[in-house]
C-alpha atoms as a PDB file:
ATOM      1  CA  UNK A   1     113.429 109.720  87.560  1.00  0.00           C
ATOM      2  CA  UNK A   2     117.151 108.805  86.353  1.00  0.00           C
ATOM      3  CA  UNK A   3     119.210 106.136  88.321  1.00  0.00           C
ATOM      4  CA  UNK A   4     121.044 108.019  90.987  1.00  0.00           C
ATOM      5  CA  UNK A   5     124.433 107.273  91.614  1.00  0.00           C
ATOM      6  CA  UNK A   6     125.146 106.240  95.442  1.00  0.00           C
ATOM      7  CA  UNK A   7     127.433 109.490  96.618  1.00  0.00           C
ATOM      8  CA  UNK A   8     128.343 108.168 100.023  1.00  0.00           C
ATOM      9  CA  UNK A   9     131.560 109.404 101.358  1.00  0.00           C
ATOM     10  CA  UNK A  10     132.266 106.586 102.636  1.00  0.00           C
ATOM     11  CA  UNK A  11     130.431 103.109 102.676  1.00  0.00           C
ATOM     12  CA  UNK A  12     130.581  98.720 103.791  1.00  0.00           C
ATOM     13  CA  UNK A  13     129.330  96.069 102.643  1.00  0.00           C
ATOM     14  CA  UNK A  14     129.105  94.411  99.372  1.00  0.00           C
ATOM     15  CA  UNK A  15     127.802  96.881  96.813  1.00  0.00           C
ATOM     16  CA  UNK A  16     125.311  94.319  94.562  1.00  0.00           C
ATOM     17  CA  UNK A  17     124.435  96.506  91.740  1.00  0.00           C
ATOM     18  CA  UNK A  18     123.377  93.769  89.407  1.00  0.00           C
ATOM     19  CA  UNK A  19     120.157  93.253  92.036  1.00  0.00           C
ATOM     20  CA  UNK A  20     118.697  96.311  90.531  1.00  0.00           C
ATOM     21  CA  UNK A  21     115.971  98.338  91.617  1.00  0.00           C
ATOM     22  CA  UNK A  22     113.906  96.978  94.770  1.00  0.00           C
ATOM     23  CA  UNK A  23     110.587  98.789  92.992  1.00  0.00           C
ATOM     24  CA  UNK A  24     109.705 100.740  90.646  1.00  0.00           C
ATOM     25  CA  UNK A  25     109.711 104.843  91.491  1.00  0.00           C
ATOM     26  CA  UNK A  26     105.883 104.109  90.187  1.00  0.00           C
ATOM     27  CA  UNK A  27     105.636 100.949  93.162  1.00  0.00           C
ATOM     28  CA  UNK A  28     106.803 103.529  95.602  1.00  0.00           C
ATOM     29  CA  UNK A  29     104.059 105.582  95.064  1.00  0.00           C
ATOM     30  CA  UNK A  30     101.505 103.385  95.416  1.00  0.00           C
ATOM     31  CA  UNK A  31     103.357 101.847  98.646  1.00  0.00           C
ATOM     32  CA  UNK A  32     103.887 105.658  99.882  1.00  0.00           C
ATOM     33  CA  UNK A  33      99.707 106.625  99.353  1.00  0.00           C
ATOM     34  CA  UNK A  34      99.005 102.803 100.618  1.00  0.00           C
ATOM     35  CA  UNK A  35     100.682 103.503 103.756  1.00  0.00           C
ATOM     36  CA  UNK A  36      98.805 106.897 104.224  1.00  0.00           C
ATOM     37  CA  UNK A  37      95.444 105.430 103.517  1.00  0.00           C
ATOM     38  CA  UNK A  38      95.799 102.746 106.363  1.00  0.00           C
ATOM     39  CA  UNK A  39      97.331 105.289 108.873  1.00  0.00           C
ATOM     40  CA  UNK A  40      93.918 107.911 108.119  1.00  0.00           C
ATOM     41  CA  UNK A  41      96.027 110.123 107.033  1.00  0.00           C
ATOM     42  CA  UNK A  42      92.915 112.235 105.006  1.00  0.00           C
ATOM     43  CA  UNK A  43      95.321 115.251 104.565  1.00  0.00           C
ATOM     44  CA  UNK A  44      98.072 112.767 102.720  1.00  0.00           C
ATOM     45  CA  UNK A  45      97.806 114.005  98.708  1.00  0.00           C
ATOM     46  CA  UNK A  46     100.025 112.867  96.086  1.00  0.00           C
ATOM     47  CA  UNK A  47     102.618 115.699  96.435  1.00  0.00           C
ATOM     48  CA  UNK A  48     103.591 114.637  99.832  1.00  0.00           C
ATOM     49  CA  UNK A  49     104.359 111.261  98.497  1.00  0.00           C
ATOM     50  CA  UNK A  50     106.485 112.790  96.056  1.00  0.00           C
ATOM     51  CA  UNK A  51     107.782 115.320  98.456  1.00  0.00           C
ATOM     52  CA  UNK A  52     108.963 111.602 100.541  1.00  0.00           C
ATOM     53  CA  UNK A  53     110.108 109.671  97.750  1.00  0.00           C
ATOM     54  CA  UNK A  54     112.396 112.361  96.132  1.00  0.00           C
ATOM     55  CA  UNK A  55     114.338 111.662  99.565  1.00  0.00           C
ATOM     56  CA  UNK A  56     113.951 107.703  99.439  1.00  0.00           C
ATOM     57  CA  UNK A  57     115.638 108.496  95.549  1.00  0.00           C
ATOM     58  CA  UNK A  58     118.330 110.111  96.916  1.00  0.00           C
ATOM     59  CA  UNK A  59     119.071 108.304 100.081  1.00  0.00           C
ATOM     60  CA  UNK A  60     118.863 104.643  98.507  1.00  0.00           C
ATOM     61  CA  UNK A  61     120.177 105.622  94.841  1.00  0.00           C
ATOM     62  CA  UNK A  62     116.584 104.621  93.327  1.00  0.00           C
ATOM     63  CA  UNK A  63     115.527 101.745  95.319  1.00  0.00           C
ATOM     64  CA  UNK A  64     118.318 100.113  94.494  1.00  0.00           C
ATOM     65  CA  UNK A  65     118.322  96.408  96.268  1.00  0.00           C
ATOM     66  CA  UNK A  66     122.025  95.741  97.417  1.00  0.00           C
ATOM     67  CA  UNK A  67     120.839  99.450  99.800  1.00  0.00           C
ATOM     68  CA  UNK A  68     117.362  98.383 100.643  1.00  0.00           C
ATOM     69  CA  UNK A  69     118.745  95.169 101.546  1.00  0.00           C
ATOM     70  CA  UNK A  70     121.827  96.593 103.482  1.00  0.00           C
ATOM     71  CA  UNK A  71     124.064  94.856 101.420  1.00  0.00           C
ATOM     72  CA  UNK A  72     125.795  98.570 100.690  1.00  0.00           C
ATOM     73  CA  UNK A  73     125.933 100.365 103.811  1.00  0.00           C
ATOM     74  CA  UNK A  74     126.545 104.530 104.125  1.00  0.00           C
ATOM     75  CA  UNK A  75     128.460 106.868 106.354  1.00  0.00           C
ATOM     76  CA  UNK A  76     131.207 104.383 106.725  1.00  0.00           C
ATOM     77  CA  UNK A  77     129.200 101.338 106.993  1.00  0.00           C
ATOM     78  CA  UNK A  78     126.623 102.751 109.923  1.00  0.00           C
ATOM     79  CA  UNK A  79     123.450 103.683 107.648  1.00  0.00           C
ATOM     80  CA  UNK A  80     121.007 101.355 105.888  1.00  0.00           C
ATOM     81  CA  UNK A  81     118.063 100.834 103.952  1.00  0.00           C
ATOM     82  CA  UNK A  82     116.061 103.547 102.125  1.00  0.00           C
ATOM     83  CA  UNK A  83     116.312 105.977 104.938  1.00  0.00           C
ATOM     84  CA  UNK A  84     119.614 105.039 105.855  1.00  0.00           C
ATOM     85  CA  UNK A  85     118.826 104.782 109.261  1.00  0.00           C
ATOM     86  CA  UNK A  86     121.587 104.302 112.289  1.00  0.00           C
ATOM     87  CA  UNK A  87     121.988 103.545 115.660  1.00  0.00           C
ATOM     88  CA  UNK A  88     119.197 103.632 117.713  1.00  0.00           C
ATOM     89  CA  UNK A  89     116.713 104.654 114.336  1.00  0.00           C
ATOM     90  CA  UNK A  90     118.248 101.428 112.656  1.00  0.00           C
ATOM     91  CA  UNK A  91     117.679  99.068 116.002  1.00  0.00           C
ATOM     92  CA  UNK A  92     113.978 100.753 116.018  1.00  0.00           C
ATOM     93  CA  UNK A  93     113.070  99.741 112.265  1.00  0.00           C
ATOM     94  CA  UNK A  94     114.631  95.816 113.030  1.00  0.00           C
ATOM     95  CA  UNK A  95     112.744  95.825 116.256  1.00  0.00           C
ATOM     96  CA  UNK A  96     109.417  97.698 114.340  1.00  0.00           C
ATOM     97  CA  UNK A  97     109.618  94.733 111.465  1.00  0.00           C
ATOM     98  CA  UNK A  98     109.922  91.984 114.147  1.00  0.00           C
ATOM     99  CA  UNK A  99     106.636  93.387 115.238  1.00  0.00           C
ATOM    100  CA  UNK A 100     105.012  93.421 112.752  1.00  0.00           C
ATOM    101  CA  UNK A 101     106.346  90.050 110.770  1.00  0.00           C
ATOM    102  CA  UNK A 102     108.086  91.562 108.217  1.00  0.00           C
ATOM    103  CA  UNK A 103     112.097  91.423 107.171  1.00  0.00           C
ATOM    104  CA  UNK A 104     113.606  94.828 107.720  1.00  0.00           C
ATOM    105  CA  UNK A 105     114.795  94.519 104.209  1.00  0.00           C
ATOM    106  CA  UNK A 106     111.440  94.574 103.275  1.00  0.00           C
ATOM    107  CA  UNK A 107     110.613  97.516 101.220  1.00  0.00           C
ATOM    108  CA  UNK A 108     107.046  97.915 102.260  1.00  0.00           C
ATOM    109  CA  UNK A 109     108.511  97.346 106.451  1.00  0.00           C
ATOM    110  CA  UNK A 110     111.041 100.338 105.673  1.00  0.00           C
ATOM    111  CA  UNK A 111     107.884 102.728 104.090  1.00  0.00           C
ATOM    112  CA  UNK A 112     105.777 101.818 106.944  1.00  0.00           C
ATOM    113  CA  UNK A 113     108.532 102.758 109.072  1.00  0.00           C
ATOM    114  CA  UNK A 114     109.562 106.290 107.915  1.00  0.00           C
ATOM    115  CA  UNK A 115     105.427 106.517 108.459  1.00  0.00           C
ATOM    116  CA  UNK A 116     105.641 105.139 112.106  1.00  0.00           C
ATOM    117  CA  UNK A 117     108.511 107.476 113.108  1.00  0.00           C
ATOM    118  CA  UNK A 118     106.709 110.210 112.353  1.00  0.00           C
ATOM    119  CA  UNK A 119     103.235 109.376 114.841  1.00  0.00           C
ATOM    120  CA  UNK A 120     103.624 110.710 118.056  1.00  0.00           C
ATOM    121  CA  UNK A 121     101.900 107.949 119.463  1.00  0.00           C
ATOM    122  CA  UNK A 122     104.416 105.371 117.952  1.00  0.00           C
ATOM    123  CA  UNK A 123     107.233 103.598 120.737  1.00  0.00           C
ATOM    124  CA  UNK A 124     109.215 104.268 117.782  1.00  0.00           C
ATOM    125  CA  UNK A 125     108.389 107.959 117.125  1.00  0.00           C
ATOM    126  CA  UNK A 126     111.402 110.163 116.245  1.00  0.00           C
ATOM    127  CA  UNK A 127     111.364 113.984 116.637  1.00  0.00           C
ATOM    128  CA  UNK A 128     112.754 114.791 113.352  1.00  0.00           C
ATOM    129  CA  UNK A 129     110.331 112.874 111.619  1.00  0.00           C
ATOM    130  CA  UNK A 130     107.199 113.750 113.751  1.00  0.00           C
ATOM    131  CA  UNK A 131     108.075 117.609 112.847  1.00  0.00           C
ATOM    132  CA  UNK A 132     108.368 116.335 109.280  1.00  0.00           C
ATOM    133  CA  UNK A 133     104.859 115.216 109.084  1.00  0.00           C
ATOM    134  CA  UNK A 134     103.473 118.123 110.725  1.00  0.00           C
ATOM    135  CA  UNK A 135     105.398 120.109 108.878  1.00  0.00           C
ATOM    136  CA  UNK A 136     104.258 118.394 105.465  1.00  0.00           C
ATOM    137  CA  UNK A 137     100.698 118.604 105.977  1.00  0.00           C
ATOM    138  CA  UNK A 138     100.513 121.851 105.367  1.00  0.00           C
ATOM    139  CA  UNK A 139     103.284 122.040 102.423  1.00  0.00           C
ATOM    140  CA  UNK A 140     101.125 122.691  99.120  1.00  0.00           C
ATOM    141  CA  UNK A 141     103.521 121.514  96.621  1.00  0.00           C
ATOM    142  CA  UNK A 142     106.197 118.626  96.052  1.00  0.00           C
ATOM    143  CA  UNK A 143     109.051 121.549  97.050  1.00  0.00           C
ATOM    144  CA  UNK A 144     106.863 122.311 100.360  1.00  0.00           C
ATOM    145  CA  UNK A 145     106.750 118.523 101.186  1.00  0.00           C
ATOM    146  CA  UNK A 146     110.130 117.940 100.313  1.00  0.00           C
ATOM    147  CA  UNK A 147     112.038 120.174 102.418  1.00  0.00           C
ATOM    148  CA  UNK A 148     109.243 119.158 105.019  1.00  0.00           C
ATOM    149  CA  UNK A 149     110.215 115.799 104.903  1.00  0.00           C
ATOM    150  CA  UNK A 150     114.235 116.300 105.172  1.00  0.00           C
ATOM    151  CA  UNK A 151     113.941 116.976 108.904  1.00  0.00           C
ATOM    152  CA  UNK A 152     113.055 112.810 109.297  1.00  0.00           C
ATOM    153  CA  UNK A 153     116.268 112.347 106.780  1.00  0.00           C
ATOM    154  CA  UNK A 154     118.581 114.579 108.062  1.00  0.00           C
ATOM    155  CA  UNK A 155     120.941 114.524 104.835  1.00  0.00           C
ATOM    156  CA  UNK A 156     124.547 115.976 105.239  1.00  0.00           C
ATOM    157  CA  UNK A 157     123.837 120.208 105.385  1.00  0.00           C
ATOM    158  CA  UNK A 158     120.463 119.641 106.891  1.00  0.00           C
ATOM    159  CA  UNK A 159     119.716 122.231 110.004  1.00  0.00           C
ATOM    160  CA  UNK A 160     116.465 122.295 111.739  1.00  0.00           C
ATOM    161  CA  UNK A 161     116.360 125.756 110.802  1.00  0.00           C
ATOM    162  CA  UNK A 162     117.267 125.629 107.651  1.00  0.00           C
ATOM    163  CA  UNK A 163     116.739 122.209 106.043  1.00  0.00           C
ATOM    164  CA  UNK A 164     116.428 123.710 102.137  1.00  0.00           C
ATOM    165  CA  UNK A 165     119.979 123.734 102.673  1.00  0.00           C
ATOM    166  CA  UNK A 166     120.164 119.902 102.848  1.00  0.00           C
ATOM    167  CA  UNK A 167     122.760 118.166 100.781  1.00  0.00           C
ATOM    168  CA  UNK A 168     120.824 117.658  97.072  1.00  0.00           C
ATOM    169  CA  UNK A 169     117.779 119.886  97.876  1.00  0.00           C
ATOM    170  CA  UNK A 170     117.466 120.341  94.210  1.00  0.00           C
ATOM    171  CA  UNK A 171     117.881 116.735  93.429  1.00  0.00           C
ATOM    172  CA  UNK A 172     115.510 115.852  96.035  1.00  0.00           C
ATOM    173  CA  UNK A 173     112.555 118.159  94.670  1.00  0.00           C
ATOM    174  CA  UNK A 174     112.936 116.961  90.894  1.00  0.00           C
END
């Protein structure tokens, strides 16, 4: 995968390009099926990894460190990280690392995250990403797991009902 240019409409914070790449697209992956492993997630194959990190591409412009570190900030300086969470999402994953001893900027604390909003049985669970995970355990491709996993994203153009129409479906999927 390319390096994606950040598209954000608007956005804060010091844009640190020169930090490069948090990981690897390769580091993701193992991170991403890591993460699955430890939850039990026996139904987690590699296509809904890549069905997660085609998102985390296009959301953080390739793991780049100034956005995983919230140095550049989207949607006029409200979203951050490799979800680019807000409000009460972005107070969750700060009060989600605290828990569990890790800097929100962590890489590995935002994966674990975007896993732990989508368990029902998490204090942090969100409904968009809880129907994402449902939703992409029974996708059978990286297309299936990809539009599956945009209802925990919520890109501009997503609907619930219609979240292939997500903003960079295409881009998301390759």
């Amino acid at each position: 995968m390319g390096k994606q240019p950040l598209k954000y409409s608007a956005t804060k914070g010091t844009a640190r390009p020169d930090k490069g790449a948090a990981a690897s697209t390769n580091q993701v992956y193992q991170m991403v099926m890591e993460e699955a492993r430890k939850r039990g997630l026996a139904w987690f194959k590699p296509h809904h990894a890549m069905g997660m990190i085609g998102s985390f591409v296009q959301e953080s412009g390739n793991f780049r460190k100034d956005v995983i570190d919230f140095d550049v900030r989207g949607d006029g300086g409200t979203a951050h990280g490799l979800m680019q969470w807000r409000g009460p999402r972005f107070e969750n994953l700060k009060k989600f690392a605290s828990q569990v001893n890790m800097d929100p900027r962590d890489l590995r604390a935002q994966i674990s995250f975007a896993f732990e909003e989508g368990s029902s049985k998490s204090p942090y669970t969100d409904g968009g990403s809880v129907r994402a995970f449902s939703e992409m355990s029974r996708a059978n491709d990286i297309a299936g797991a990809t539009v599956a996993f945009v209802h925990a994203e919520r890109p501009a153009g997503y609907k619930s009902n219609n979240p292939a129409g997500a903003h960079d479906i295409d881009k998301r999927i390759s």
